[in-house]
C-alpha atoms as a PDB file:
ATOM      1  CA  UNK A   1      17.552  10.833 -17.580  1.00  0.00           C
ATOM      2  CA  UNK A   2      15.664   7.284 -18.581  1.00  0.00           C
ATOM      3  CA  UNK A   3      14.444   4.825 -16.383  1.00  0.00           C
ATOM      4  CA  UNK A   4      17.448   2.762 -14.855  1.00  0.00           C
ATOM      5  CA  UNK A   5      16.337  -1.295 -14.599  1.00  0.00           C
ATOM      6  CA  UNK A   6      19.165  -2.473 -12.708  1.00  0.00           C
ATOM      7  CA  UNK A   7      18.286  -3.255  -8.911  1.00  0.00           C
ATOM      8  CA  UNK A   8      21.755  -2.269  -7.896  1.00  0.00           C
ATOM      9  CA  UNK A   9      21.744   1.545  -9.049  1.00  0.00           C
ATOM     10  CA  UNK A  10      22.250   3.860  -6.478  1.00  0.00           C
ATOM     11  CA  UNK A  11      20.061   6.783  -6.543  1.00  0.00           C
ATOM     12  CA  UNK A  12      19.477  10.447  -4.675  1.00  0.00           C
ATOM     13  CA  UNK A  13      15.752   9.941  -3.942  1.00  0.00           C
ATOM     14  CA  UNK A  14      16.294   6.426  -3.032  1.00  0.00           C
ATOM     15  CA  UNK A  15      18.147   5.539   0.338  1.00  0.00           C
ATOM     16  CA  UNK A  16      20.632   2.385   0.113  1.00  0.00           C
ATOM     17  CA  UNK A  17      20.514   0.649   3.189  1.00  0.00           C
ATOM     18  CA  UNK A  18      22.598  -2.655   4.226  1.00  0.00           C
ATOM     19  CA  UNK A  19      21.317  -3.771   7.708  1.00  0.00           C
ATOM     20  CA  UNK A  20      18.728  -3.508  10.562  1.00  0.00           C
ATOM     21  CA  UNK A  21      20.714  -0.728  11.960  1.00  0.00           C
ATOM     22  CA  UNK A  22      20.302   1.517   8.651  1.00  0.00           C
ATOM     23  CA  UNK A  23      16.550   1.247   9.064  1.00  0.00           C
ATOM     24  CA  UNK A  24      16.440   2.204  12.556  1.00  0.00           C
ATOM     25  CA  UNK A  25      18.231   5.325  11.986  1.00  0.00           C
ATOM     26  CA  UNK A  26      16.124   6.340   8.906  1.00  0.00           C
ATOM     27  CA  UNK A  27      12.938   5.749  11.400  1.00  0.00           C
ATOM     28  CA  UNK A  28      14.603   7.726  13.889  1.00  0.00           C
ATOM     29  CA  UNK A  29      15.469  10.666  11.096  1.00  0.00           C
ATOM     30  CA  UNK A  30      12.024  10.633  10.284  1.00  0.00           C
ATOM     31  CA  UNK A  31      10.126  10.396  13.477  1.00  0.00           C
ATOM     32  CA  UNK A  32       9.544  14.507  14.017  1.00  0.00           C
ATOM     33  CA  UNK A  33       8.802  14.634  10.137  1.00  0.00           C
ATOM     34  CA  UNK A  34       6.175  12.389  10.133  1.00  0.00           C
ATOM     35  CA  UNK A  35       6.862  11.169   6.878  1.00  0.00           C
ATOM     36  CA  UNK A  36       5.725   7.861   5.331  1.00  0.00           C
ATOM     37  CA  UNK A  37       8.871   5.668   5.214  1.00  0.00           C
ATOM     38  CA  UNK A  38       8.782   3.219   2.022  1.00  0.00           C
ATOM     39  CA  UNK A  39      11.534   0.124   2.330  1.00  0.00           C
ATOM     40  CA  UNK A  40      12.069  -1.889  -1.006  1.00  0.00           C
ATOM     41  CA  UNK A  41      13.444  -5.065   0.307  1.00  0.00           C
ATOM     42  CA  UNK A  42      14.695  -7.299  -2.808  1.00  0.00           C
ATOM     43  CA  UNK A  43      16.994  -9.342  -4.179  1.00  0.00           C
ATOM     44  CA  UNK A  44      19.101  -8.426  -7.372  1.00  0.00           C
ATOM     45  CA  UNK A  45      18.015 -11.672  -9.364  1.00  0.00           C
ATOM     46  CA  UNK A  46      14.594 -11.744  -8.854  1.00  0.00           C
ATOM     47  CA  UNK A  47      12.555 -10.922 -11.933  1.00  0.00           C
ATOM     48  CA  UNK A  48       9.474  -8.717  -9.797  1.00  0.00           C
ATOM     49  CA  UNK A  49      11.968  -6.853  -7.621  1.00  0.00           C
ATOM     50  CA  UNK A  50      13.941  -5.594 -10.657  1.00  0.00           C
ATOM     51  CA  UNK A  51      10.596  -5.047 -12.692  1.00  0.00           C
ATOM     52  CA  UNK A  52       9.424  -2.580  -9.672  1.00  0.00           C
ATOM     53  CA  UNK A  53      12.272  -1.018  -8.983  1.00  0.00           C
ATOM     54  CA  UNK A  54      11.639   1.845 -11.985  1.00  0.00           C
ATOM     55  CA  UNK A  55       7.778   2.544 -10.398  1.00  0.00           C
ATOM     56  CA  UNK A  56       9.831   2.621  -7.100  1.00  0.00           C
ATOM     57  CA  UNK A  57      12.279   5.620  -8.306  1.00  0.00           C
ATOM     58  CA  UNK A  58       9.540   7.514 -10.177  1.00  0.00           C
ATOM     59  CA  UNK A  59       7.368   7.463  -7.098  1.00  0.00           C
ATOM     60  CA  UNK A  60       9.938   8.708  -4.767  1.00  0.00           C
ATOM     61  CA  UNK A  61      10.920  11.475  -7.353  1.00  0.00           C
ATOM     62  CA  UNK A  62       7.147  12.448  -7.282  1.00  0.00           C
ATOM     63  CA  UNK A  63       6.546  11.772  -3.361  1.00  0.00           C
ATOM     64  CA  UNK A  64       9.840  13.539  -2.585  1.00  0.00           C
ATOM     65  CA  UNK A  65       7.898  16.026   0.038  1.00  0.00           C
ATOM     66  CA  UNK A  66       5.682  13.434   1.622  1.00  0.00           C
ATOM     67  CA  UNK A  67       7.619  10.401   1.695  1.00  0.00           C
ATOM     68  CA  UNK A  68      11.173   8.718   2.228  1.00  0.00           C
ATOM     69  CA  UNK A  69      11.928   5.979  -0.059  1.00  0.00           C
ATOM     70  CA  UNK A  70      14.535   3.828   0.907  1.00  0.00           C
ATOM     71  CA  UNK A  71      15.553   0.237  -0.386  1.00  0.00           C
ATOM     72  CA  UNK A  72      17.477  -3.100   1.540  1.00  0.00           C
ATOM     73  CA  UNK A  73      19.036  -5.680  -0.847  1.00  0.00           C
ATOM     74  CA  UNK A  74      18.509  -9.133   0.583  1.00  0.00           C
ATOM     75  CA  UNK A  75      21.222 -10.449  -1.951  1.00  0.00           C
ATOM     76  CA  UNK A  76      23.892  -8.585   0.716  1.00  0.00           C
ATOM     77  CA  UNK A  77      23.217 -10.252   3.687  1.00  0.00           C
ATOM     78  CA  UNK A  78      20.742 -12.611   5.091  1.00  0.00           C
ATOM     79  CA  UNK A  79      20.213 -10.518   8.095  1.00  0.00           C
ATOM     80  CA  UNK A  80      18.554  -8.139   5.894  1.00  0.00           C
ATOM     81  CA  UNK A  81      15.709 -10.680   4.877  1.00  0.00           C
ATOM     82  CA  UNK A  82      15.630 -12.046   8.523  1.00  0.00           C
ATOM     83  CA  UNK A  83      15.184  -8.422   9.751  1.00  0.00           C
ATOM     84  CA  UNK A  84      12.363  -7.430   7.562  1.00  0.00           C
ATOM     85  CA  UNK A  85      10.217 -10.631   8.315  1.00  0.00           C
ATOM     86  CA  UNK A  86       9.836  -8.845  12.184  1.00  0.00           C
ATOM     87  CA  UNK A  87       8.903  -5.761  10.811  1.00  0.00           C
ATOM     88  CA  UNK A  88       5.658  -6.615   9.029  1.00  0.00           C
END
């Protein structure tokens, strides 16, 4: 399977997630794991976030034992980009 560009495409090793409430329940699925939880947080039309997006599948393919890589598409809701501002 090639490289999907496309912001949008759902994937196995990558988590969709729509709101705060998704994020807190992937932190809570993860907290006896330990693993390290990567959140993409982009938009669908911006040219960086779609231009990462392939380094951001390979690595979760390759990290699958160590890490959870999830992503959060801003374009969805606003509360989405307000939520991840508090989290950094």
């Amino acid at each position: 399977m090639g490289d999907v560009l496309y912001y949008g495409d759902s994937h196995d090793t990558v988590a969709q997630l729509h709101c705060r409430e998704d994020v807190e329940k992937l932190i809570a699925a993860h907290k006896e794991d330990h693993k390290l939880i990567v959140l993409d947080v982009g938009l669908k039309h911006c040219g960086p976030c779609v231009k990462v997006y392939p380094a951001v599948l390979k690595l979760s393919r390759s990290m699958a034992d160590t890490a959870t890589f999830a992503r959060m598409n801003g374009d969805e809701n606003d509360s989405c980009m307000v939520s991840s501002r508090t989290w950094t």
